[in-house]
Protein backbone atom coordinates (compact mmCIF):
# COMPACT_ATOMS: atom_id res chain seq x y z
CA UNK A 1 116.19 4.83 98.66
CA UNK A 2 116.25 8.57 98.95
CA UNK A 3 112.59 8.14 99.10
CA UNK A 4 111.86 6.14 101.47
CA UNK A 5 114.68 8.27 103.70
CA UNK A 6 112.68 10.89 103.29
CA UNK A 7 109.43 9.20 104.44
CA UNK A 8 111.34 7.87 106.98
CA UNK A 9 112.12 11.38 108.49
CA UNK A 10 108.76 12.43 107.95
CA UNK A 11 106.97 9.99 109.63
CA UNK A 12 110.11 10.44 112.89
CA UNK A 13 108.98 14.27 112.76
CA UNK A 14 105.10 13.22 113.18
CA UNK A 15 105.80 10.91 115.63
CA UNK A 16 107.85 13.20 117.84
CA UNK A 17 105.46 16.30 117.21
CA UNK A 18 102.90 14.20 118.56
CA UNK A 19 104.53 12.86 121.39
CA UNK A 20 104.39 9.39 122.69
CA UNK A 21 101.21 8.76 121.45
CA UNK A 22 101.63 7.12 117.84
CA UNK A 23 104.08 4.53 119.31
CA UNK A 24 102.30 3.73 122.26
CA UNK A 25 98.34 3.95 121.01
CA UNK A 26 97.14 2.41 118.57
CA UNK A 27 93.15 2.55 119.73
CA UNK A 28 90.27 1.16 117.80
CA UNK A 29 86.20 2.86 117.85
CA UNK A 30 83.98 0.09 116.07
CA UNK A 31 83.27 -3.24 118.24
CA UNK A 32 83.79 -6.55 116.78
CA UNK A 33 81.55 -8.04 119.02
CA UNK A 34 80.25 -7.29 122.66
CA UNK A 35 79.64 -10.20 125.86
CA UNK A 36 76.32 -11.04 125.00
CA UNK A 37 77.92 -12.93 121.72
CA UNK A 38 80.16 -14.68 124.27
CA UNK A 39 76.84 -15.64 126.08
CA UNK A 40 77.39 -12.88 128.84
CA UNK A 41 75.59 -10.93 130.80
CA UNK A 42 77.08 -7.44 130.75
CA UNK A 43 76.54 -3.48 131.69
CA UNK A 44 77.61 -0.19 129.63
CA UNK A 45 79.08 1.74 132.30
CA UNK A 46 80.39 5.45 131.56
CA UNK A 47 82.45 7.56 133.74
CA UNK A 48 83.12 11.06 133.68
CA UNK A 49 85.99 12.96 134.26
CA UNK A 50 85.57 16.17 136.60
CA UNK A 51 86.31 18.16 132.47
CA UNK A 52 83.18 16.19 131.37
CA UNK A 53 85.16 13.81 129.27
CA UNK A 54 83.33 10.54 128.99
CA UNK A 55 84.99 7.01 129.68
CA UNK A 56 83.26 3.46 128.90
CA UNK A 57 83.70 0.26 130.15
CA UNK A 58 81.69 -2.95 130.39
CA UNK A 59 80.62 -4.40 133.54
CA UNK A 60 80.10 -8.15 133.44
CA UNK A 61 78.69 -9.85 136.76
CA UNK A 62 79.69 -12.90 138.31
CA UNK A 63 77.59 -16.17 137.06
CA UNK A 64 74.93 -16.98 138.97
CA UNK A 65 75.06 -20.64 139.67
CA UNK A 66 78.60 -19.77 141.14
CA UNK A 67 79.69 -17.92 144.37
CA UNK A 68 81.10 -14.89 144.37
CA UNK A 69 84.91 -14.55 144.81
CA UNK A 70 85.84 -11.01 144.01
CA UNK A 71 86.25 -8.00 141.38
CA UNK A 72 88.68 -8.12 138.63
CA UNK A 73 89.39 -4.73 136.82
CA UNK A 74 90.88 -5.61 133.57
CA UNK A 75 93.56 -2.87 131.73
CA UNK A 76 94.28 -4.16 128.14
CA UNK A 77 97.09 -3.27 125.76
CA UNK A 78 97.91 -0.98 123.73
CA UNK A 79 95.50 -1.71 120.61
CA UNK A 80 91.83 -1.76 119.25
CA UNK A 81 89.38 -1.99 122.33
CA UNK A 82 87.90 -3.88 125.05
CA UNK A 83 85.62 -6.08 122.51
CA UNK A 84 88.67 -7.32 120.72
CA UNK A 85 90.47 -8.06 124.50
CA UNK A 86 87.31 -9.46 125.91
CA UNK A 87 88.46 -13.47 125.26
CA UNK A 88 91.17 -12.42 127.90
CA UNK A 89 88.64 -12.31 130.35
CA UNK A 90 85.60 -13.66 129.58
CA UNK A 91 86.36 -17.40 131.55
CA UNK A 92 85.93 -15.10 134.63
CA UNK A 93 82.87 -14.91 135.71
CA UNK A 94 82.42 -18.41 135.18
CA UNK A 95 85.00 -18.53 137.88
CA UNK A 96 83.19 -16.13 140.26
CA UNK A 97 84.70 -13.24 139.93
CA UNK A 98 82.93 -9.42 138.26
CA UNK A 99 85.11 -8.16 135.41
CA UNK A 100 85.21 -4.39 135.00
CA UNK A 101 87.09 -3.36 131.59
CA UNK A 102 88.02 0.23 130.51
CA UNK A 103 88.80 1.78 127.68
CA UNK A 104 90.86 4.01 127.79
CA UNK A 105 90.53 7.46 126.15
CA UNK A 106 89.75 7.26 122.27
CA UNK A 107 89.27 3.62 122.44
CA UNK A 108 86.13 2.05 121.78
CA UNK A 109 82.92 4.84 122.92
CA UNK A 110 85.21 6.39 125.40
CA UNK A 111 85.83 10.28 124.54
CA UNK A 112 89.29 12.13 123.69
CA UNK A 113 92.53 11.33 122.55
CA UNK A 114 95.19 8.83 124.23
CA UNK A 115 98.40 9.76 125.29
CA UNK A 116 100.50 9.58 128.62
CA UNK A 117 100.03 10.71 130.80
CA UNK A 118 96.30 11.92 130.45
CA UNK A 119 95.35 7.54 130.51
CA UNK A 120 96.84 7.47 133.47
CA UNK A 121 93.44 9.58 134.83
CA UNK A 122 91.47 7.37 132.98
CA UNK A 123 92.91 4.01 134.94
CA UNK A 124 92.72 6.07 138.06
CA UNK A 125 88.83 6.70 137.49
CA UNK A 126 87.87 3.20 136.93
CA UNK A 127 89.85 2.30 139.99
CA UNK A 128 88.47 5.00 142.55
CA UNK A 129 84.84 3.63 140.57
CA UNK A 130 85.54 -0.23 141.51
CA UNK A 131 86.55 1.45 145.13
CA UNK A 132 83.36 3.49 145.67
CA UNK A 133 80.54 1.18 143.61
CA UNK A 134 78.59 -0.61 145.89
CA UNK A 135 78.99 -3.75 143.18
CA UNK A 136 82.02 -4.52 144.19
CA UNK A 137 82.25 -7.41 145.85
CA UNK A 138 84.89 -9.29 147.55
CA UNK A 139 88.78 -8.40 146.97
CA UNK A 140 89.24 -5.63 144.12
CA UNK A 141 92.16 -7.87 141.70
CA UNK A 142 93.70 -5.63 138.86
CA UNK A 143 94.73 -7.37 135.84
CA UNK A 144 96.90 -5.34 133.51
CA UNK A 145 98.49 -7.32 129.81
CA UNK A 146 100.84 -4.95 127.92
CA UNK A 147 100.74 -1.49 128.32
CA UNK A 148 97.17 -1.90 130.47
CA UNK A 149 99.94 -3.50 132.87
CA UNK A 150 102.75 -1.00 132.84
CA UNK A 151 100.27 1.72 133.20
CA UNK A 152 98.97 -0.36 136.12
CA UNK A 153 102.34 -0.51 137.73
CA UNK A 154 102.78 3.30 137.59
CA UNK A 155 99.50 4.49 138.85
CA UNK A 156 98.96 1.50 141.73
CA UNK A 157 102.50 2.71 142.61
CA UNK A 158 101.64 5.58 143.20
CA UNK A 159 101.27 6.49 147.54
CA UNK A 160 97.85 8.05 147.41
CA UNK A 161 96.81 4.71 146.05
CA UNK A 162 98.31 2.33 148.53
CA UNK A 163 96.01 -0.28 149.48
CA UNK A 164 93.97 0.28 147.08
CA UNK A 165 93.96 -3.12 145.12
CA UNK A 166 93.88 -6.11 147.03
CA UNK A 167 96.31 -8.41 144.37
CA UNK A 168 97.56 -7.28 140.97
CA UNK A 169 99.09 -9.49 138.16
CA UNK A 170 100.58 -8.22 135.19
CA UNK A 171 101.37 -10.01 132.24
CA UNK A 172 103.93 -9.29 129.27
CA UNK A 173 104.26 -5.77 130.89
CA UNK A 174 107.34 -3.13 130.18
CA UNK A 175 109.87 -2.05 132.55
CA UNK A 176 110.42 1.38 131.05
CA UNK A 177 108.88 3.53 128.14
CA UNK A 178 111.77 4.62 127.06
CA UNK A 179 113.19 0.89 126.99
CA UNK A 180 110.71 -0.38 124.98
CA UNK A 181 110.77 2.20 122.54
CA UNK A 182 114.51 1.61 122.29
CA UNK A 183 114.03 -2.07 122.07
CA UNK A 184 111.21 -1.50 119.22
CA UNK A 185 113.13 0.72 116.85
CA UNK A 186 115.87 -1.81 117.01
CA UNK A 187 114.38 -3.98 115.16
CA UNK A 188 113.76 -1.96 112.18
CA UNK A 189 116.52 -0.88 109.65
CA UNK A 190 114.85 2.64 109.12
CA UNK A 191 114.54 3.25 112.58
CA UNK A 192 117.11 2.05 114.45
CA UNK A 193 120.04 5.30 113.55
CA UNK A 194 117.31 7.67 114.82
CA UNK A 195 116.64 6.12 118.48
CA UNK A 196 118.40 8.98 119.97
CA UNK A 197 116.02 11.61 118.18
CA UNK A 198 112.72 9.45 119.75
CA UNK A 199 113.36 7.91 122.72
CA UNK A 200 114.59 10.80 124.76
CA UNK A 201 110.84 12.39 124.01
CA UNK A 202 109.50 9.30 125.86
CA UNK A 203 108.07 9.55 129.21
CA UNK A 204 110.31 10.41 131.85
CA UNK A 205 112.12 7.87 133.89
CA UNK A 206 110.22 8.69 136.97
CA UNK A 207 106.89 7.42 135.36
CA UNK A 208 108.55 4.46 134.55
CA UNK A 209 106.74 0.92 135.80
CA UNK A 210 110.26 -0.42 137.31
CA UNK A 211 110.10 2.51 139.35
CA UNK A 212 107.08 2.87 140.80
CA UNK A 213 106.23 -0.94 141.06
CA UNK A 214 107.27 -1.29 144.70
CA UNK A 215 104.91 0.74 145.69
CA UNK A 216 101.86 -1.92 145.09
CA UNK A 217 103.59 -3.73 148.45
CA UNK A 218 102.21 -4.72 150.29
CA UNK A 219 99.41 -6.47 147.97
CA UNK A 220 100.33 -10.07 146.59
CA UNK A 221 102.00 -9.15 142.85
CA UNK A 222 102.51 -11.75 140.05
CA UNK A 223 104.34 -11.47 137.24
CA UNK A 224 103.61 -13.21 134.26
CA UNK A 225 106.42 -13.49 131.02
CA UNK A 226 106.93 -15.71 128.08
CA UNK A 227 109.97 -16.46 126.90
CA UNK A 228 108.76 -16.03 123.52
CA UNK A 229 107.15 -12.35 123.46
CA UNK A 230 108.12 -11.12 120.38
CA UNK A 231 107.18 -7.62 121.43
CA UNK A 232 108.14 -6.71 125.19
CA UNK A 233 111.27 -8.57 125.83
CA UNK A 234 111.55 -11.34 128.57
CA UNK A 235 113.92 -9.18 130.63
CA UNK A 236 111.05 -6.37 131.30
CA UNK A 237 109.56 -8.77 132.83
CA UNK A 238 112.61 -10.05 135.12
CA UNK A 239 113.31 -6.19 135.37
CA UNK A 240 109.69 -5.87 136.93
CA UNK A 241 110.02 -8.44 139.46
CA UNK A 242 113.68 -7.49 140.70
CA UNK A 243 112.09 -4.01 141.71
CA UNK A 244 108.61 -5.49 143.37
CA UNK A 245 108.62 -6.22 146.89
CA UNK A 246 107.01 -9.25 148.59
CA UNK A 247 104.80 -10.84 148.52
CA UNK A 248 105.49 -11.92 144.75
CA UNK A 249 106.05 -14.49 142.12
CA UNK A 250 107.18 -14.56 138.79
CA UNK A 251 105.52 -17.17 136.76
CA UNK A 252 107.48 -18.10 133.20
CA UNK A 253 105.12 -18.75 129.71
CA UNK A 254 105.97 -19.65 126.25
CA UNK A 255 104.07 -18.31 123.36
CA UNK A 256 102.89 -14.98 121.63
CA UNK A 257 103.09 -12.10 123.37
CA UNK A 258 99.78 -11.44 125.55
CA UNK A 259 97.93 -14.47 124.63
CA UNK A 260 98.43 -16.60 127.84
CA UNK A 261 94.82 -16.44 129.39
CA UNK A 262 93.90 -18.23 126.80
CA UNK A 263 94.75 -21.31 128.15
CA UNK A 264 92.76 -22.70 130.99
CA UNK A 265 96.37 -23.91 132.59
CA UNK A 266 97.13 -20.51 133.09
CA UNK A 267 93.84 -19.44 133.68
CA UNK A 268 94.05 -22.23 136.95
CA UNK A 269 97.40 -20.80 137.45
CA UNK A 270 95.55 -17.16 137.97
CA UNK A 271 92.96 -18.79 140.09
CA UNK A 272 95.37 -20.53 142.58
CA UNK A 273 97.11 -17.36 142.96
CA UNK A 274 94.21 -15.54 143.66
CA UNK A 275 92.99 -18.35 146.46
CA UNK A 276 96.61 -18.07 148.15
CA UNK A 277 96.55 -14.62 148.73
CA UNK A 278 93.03 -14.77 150.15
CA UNK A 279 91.72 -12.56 147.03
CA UNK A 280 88.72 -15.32 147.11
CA UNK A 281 86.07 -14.51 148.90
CA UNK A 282 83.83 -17.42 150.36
CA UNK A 283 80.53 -17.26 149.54
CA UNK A 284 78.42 -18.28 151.87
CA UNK A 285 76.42 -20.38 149.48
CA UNK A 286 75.64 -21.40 145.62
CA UNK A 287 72.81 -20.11 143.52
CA UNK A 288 71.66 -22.86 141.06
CA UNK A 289 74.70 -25.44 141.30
CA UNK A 290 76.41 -26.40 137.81
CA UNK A 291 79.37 -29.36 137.44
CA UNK A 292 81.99 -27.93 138.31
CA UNK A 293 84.61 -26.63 136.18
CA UNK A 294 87.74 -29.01 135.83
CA UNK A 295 90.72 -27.69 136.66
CA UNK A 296 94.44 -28.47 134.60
CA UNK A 297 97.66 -29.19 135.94
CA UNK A 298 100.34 -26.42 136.89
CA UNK A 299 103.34 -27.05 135.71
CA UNK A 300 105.92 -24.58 135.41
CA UNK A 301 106.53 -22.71 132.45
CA UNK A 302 102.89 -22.34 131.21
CA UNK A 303 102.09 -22.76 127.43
CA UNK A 304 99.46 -20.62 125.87
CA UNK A 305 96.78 -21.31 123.43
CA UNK A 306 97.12 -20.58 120.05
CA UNK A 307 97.50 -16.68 119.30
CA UNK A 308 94.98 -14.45 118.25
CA UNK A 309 95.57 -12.69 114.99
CA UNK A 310 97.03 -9.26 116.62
CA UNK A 311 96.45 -5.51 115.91
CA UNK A 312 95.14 -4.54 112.62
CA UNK A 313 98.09 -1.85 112.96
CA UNK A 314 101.13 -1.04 115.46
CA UNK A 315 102.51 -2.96 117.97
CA UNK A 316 100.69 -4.80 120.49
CA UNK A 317 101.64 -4.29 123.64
């Protein structure tokens, strides 16, 4: 006992000497696979920071045989890299829309070490990227899960960036860094007496996504939650909407944390969200016609597919 105590303490002291980043990072370098395996078509893009530091994504077009609706720029969570987030995603295109997804900083081939709030530059690059790149067509949608979604909350809330996105939707995203931390370390016997060492070194309150959420008004928000998350509570998500403004909906999901795009109800779900808030551009026509894809009922709460098997380490979030 007086061992593991000690560990205990050690790994507290390594985890506040090196800020937030051990809780909230848990990044990934070697792909486990890239679109093409998926049967997309995709582009290494790299952006650089004014410093030089280099930031990767992958660009993955619209289909062809389908028009072109819009741009989605895609934030993942908190673990691994875009290759192992990619089946988040990757019915997109198929639905007419260009996917842009970033790693962050010391994920994947992007350069540097992640920590907040030095990703918050990184999601600010890609975005004033997707603003600027003639590519870009149709309404610019960002689509944050997990921390890719809290992090979106606090930088689209931010004034210099209003208007910048045209809808957002967040799923299984945090209400406050400090909150989550407290709610993780609750659930573990060794760290739940020492919560008042850690969570006071978490980001300040300003930063927090409840706070700066309003400010993505007016563009159409959703919120998407499951009941279920066994990582980010359902009241973050409840907490998020409260502080939004209109226009905005919450829609309710059952299942494992962050695995709701799986499911092509939800997917639709997505979709008719994105046609009501006229982030759906009408193509004038369509390239090499395919049958179309069928579309599932809506029926509140949503039920994901089956989860995917997680980090290899940390939370997930």
């Amino acid at each position: 006992m007086a061992m593991v105590l000690r560990l205990g303490l050690f790994a507290l002291a390594a985890l506040m000497l090196a800020g937030c980043s051990k809780l909230f990072f848990y990044p990934m370098t070697p792909w486990v696979q890239n679109p093409e395996n998926q049967g997309l078509k995709y582009e290494d893009i790299v952006l650089i920071h004014p410093r030089g530091l280099r930031i990767h994504g992958w660009w993955l077009p619209a289909a062809r045989d389908v028009p072109v609706k819009g741009t989605v720029y895609y934030l993942h969570g908190n673990a691994q890299n875009i290759s192992t987030h990619l089946a988040n995603v990757q019915w997109l295109p198929g639905r007419g829309y260009n996917v842009f997804l970033l790693d962050y900083r010391g994920y994947g081939l992007s350069e540097g070490k992640p920590r907040l709030p030095d990703t918050y530059a990184d999601v600010q690059l890609g975005l004033d990227w997707l603003r600027t790149a003639r590519r870009t067509e149709g309404p610019l949608v960002v689509f944050g899960q997990s921390l890719g979604g809290a992090m979106a909350a606090t930088v689209l809330g931010e004034e210099q960036n209003a208007g910048a996105a045209d809808c957002v939707v967040l799923e299984a995203a945090f209400a406050s860094y400090r909150d989550i931390t407290n709610d993780i370390m609750k659930t573990s016997w060794l760290l739940w007496p020492l919560r008042w060492m850690v969570v006071p070194g978490m980001p300040q309150r300003e930063q927090d996504p409840e706070q700066r959420i309003a400010g993505i008004s007016p563009a159409p928000l959703m919120i998407m939650h499951s009941d279920e998350d066994e990582v980010v509570p359902y009241a973050h998500g409840e907490r998020l909407y409260a502080a939004a403004q209109a226009p905005k909906v919450f829609q309710p999901l059952h299942g494992s944390h962050g695995q709701s795009t799986r499911d092509p109800a939800v997917q639709q779900r997505i979709i008719d969200f994105l046609n009501e808030n006229s982030c759906a551009a009408k193509a004038p026509a369509v390239r090499d016609p395919e049958p179309a894809t069928p579309s599932s009922p809506v029926l509140p709460p949503l039920d994901p597919a089956s989860p995917n098997k997680g980090a290899e380490r940390g939370y997930t979030f």
